[in-house]
PDB file of N, CA and C in Angstrom:
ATOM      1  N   UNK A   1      96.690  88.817 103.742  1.00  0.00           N
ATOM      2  CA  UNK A   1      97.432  89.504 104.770  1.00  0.00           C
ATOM      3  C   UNK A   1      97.260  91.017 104.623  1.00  0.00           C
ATOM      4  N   UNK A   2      97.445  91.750 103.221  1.00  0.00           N
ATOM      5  CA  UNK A   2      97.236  92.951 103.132  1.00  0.00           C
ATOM      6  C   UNK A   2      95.855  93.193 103.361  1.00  0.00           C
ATOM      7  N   UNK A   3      94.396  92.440 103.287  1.00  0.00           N
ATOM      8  CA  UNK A   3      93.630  93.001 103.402  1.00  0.00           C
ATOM      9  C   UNK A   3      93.402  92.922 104.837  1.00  0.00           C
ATOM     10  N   UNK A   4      94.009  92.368 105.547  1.00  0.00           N
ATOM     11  CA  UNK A   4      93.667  92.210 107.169  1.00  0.00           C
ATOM     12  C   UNK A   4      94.097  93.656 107.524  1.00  0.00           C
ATOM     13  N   UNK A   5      95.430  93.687 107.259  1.00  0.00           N
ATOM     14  CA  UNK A   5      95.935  95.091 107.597  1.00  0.00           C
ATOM     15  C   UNK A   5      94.842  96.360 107.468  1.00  0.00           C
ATOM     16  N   UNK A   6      94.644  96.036 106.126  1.00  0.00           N
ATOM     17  CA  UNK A   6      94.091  97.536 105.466  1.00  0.00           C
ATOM     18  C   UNK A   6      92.700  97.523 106.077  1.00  0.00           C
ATOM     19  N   UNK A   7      91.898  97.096 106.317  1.00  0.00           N
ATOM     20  CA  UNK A   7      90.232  96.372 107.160  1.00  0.00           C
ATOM     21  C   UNK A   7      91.110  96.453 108.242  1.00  0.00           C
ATOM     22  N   UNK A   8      91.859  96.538 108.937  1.00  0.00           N
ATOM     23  CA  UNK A   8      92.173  96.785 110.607  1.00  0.00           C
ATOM     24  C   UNK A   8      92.115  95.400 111.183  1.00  0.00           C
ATOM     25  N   UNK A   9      91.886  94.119 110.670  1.00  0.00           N
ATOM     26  CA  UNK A   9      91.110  93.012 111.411  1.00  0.00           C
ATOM     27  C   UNK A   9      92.689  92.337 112.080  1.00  0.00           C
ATOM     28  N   UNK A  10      93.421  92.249 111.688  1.00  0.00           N
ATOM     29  CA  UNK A  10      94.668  92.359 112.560  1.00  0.00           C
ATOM     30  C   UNK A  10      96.126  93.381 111.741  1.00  0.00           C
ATOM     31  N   UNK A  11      97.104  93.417 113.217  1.00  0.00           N
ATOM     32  CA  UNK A  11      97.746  94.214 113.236  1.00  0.00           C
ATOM     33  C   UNK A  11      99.172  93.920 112.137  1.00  0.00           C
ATOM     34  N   UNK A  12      99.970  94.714 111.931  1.00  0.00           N
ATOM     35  CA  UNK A  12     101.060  94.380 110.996  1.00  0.00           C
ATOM     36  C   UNK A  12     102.086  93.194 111.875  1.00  0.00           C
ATOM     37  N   UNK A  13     102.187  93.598 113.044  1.00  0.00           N
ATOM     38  CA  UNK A  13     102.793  92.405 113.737  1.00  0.00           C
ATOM     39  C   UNK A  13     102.373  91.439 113.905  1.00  0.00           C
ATOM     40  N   UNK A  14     100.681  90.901 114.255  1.00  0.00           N
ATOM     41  CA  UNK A  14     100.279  89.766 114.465  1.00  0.00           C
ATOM     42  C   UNK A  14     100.427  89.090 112.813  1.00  0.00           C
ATOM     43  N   UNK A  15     100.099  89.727 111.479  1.00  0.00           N
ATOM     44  CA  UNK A  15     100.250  88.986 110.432  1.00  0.00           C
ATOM     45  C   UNK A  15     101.854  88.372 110.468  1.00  0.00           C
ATOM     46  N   UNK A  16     102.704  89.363 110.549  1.00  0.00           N
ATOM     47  CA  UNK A  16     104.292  88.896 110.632  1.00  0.00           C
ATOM     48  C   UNK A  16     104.006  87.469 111.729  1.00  0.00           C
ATOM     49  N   UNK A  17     103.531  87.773 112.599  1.00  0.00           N
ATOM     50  CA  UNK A  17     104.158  86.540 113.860  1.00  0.00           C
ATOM     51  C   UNK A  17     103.207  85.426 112.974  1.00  0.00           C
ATOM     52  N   UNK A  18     102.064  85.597 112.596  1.00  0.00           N
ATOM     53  CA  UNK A  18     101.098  84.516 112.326  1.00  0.00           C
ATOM     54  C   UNK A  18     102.063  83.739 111.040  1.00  0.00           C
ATOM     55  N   UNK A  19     102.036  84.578 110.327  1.00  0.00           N
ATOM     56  CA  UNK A  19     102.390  84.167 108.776  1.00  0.00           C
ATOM     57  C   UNK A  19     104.209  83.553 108.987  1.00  0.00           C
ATOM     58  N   UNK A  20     104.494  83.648 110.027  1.00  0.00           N
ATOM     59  CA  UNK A  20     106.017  84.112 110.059  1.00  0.00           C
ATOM     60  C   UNK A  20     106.628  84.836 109.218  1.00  0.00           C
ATOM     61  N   UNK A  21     106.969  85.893 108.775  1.00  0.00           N
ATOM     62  CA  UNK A  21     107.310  86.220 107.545  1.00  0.00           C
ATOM     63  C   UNK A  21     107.982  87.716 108.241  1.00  0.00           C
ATOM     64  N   UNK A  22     108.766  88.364 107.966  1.00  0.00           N
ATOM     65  CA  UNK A  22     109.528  89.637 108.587  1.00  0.00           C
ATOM     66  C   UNK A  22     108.804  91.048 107.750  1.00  0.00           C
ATOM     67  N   UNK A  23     108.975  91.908 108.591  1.00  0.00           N
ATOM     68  CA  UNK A  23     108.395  92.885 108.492  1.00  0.00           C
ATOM     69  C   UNK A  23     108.322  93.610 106.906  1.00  0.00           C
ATOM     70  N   UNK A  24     109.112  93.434 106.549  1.00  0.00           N
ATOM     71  CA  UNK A  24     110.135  94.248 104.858  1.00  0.00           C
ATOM     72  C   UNK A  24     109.258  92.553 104.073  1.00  0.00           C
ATOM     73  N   UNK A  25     109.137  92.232 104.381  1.00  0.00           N
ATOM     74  CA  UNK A  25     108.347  91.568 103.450  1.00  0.00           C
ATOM     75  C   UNK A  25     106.911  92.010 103.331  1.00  0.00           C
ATOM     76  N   UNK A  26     105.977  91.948 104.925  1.00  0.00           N
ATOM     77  CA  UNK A  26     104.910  92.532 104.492  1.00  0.00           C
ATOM     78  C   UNK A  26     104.205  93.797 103.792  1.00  0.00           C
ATOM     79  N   UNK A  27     105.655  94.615 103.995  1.00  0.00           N
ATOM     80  CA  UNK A  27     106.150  96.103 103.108  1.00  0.00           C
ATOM     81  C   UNK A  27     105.337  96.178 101.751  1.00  0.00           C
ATOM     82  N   UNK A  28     106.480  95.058 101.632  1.00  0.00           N
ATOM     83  CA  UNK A  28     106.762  94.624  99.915  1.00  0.00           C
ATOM     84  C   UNK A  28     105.195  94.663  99.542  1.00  0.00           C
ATOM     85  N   UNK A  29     104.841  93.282 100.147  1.00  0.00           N
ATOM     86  CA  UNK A  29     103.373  92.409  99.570  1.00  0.00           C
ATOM     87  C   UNK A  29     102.132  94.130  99.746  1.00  0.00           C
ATOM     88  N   UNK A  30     102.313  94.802 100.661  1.00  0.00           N
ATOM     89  CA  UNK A  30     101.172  96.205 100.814  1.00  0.00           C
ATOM     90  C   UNK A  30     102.063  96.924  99.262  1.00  0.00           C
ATOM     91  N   UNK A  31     103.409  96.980  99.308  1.00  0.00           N
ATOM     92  CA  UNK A  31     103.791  97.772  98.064  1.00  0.00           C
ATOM     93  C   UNK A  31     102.709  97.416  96.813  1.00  0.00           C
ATOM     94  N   UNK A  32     103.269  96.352  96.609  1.00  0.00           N
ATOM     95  CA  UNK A  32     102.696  95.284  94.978  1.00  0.00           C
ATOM     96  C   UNK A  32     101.342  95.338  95.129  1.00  0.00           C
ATOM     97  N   UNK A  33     100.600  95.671  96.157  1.00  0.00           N
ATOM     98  CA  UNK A  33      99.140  95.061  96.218  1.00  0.00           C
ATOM     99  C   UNK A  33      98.480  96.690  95.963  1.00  0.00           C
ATOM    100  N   UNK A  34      98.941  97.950  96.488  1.00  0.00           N
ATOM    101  CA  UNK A  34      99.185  99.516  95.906  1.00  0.00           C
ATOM    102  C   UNK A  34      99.379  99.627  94.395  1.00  0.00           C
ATOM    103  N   UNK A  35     100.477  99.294  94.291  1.00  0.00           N
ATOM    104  CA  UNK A  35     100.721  99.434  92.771  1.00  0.00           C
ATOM    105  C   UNK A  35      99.904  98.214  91.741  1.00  0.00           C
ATOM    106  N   UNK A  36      99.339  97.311  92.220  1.00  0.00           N
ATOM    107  CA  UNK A  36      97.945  96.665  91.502  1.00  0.00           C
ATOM    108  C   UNK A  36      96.851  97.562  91.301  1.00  0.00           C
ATOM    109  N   UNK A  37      96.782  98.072  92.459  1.00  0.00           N
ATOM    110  CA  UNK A  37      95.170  98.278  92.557  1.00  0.00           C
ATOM    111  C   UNK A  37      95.268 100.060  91.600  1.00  0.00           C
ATOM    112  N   UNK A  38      96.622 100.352  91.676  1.00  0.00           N
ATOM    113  CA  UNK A  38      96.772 102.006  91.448  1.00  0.00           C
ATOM    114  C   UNK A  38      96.940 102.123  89.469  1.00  0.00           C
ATOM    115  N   UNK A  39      97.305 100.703  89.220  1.00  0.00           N
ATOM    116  CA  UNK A  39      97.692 100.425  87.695  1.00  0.00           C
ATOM    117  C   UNK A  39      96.163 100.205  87.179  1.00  0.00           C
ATOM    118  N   UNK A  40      95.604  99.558  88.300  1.00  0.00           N
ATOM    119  CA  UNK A  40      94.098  99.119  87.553  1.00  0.00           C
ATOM    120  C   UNK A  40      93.250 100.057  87.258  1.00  0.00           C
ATOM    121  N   UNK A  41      93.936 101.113  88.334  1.00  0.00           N
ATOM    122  CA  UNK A  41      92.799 102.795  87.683  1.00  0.00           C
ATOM    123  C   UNK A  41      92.982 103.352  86.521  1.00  0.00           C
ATOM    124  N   UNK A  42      94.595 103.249  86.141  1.00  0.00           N
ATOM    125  CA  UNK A  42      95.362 104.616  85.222  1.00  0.00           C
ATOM    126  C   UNK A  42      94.982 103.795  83.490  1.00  0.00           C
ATOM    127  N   UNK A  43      94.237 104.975  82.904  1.00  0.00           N
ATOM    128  CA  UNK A  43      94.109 104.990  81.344  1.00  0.00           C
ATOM    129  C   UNK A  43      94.698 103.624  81.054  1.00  0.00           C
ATOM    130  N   UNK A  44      94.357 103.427  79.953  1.00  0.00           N
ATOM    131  CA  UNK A  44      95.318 102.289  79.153  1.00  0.00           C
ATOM    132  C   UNK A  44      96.236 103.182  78.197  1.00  0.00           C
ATOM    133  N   UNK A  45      96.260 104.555  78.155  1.00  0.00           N
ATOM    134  CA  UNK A  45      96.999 104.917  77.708  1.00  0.00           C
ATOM    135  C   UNK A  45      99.015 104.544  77.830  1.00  0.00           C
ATOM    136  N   UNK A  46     100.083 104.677  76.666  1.00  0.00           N
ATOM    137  CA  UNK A  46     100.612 103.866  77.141  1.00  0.00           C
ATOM    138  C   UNK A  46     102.068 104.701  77.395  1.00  0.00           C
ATOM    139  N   UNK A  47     102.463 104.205  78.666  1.00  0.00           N
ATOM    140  CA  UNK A  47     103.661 105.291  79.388  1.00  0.00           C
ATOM    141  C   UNK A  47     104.968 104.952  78.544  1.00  0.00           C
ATOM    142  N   UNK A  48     105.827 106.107  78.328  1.00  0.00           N
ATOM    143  CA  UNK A  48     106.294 106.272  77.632  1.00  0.00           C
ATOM    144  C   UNK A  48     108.251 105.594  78.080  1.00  0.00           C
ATOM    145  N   UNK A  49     107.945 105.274  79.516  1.00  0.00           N
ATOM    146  CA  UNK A  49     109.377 104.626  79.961  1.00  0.00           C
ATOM    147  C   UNK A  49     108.750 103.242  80.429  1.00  0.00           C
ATOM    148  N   UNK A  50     107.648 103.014  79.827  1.00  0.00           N
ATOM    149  CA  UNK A  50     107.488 101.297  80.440  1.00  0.00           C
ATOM    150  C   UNK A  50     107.211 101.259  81.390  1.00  0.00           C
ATOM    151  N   UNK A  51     106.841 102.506  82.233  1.00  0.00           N
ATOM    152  CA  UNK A  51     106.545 101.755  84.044  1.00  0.00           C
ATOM    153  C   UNK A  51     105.074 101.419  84.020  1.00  0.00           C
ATOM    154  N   UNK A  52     104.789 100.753  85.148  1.00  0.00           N
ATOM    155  CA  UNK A  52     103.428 100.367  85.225  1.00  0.00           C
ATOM    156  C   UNK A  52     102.491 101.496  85.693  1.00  0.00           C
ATOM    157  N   UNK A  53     102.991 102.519  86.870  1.00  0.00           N
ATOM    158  CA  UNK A  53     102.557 103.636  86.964  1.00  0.00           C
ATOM    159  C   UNK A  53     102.985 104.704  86.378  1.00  0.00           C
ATOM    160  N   UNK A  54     101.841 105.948  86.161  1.00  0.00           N
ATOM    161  CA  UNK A  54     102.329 107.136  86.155  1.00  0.00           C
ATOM    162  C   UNK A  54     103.450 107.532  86.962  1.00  0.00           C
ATOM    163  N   UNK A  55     103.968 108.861  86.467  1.00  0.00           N
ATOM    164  CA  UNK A  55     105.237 109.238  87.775  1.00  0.00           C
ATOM    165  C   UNK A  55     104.008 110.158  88.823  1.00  0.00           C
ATOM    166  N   UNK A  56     102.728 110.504  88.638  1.00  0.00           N
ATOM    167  CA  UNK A  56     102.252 111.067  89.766  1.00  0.00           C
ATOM    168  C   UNK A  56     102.049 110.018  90.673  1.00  0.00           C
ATOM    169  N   UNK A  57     101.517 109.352  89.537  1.00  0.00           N
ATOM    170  CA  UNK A  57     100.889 107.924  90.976  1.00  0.00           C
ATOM    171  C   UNK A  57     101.942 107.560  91.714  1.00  0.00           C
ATOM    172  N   UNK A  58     102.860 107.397  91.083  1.00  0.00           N
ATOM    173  CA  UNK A  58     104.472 106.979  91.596  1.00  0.00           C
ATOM    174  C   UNK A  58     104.334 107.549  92.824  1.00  0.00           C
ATOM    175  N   UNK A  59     104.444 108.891  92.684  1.00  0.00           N
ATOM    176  CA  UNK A  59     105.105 109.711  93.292  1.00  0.00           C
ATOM    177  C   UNK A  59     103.988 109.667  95.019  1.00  0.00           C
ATOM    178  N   UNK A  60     102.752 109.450  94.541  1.00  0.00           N
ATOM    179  CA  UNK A  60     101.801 109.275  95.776  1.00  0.00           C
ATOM    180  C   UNK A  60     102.131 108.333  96.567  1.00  0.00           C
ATOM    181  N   UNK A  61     102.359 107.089  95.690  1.00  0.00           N
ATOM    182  CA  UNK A  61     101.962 106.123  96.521  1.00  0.00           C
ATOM    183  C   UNK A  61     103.415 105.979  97.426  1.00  0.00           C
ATOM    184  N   UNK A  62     104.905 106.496  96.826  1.00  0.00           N
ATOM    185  CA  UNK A  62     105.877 106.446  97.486  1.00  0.00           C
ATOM    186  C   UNK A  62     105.845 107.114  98.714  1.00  0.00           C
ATOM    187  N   UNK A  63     105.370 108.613  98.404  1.00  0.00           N
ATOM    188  CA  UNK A  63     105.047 109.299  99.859  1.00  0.00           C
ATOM    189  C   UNK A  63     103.807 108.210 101.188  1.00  0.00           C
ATOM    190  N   UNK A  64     102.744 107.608 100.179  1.00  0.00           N
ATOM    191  CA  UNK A  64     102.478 107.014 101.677  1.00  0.00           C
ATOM    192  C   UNK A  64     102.793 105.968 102.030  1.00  0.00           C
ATOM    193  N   UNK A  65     103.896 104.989 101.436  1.00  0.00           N
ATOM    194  CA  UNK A  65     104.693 104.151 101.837  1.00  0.00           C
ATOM    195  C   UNK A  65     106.206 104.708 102.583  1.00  0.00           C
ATOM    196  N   UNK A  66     106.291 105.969 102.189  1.00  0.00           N
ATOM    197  CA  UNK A  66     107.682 106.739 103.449  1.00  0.00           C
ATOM    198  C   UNK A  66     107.111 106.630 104.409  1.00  0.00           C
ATOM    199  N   UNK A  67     105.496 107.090 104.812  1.00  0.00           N
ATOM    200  CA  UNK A  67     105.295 107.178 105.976  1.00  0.00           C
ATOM    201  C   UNK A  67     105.330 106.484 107.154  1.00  0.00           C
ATOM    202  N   UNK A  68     106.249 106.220 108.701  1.00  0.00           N
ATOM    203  CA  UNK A  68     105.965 105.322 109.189  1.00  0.00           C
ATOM    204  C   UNK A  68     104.642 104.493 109.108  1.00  0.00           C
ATOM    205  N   UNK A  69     105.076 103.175 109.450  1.00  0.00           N
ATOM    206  CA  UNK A  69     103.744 102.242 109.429  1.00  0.00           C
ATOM    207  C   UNK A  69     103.599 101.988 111.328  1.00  0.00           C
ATOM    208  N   UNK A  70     104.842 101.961 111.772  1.00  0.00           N
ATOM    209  CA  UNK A  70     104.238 101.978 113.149  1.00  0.00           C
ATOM    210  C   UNK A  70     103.967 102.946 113.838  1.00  0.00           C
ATOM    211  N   UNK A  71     103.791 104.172 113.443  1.00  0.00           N
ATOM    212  CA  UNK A  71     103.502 105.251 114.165  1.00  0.00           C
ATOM    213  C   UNK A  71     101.587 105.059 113.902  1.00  0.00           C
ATOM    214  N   UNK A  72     101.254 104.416 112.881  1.00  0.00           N
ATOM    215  CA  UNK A  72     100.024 104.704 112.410  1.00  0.00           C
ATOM    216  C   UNK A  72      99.354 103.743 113.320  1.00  0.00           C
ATOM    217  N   UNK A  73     100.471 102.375 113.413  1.00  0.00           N
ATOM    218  CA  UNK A  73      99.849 101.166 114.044  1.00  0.00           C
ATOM    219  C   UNK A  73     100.011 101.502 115.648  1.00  0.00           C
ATOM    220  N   UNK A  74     100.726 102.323 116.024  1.00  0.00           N
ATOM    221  CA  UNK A  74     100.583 102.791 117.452  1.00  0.00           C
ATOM    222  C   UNK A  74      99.628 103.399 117.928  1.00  0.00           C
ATOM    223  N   UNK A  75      99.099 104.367 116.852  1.00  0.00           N
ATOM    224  CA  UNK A  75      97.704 105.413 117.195  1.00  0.00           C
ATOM    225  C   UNK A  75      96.792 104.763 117.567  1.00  0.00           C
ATOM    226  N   UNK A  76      96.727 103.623 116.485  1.00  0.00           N
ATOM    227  CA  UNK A  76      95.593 102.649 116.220  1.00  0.00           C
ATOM    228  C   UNK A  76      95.232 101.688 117.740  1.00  0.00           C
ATOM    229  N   UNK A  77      96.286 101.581 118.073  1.00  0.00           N
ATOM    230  CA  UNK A  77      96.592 101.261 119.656  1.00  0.00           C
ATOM    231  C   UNK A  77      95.943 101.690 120.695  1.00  0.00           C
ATOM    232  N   UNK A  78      96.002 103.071 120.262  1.00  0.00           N
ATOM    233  CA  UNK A  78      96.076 103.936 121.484  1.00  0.00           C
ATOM    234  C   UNK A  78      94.304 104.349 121.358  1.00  0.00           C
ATOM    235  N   UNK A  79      93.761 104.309 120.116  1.00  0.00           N
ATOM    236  CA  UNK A  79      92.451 105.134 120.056  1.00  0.00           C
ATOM    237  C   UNK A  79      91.545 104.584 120.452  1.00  0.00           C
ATOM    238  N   UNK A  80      92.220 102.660 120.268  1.00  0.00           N
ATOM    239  CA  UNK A  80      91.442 101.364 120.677  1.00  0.00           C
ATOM    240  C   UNK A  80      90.844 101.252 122.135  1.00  0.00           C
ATOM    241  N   UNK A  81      92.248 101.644 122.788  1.00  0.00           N
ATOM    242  CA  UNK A  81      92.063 101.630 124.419  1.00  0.00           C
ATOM    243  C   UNK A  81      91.691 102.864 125.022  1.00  0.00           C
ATOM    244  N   UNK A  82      91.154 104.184 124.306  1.00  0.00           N
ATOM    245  CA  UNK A  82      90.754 105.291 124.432  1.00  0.00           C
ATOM    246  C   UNK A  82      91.712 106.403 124.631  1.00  0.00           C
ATOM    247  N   UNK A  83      92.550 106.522 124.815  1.00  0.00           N
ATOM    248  CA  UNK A  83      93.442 107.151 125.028  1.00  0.00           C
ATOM    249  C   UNK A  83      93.974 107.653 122.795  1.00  0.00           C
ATOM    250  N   UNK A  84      93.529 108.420 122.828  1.00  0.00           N
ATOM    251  CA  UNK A  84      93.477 109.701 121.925  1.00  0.00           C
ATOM    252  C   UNK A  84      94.832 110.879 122.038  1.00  0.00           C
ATOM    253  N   UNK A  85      95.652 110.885 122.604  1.00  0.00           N
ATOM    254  CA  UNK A  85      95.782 111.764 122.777  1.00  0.00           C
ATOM    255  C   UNK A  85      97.708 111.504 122.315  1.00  0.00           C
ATOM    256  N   UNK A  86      98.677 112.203 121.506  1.00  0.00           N
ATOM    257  CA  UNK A  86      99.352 112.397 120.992  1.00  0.00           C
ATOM    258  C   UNK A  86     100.758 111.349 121.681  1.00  0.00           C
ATOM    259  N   UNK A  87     101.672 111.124 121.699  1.00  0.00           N
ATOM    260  CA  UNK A  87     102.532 110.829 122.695  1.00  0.00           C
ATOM    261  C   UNK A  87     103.542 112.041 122.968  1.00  0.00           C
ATOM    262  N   UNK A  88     103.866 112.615 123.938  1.00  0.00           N
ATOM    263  CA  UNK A  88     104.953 113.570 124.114  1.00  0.00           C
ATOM    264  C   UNK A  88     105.973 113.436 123.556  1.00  0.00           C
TER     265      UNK A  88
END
């Protein structure tokens, strides 16, 4: 499901409707599947409060999970059907 998303091959809603599964779940599953792929980079050096990430990585990957997801999936919408251009 996350890689459909992330490859564009379908949308965050069609996985929800397909999969049935609610939105804050597919959140989650893009969260855990971020913080896999972001743990698999960082040193084996070993953190000193037990987290799996650094606090930078932390700190990245939280900012691009604040970011709306449907504003991104709206663009994506819009660039499809040519229309480029901002919403008022």
């Amino acid at each position: 499901a996350v890689l459909a998303i992330w490859t564009e091959k379908l949308s965050q809603s069609d996985i929800c409707r397909e999969m049935e599964i609610n939105y804050m779940t597919l959140q989650n599953w893009q969260k855990r599947a971020m913080e896999g792929m972001l743990q698999a980079l960082e040193s084996h050096a070993k953190l000193d409060d037990g987290a799996a990430l650094s606090p930078r990585l932390r700190q990245l990957m939280d900012q691009q999970i604040a970011r709306p997801a449907r504003h991104l999936d709206q663009r994506l919408r819009r660039i499809q059907k040519g229309d480029n251009k901002p919403p008022a």
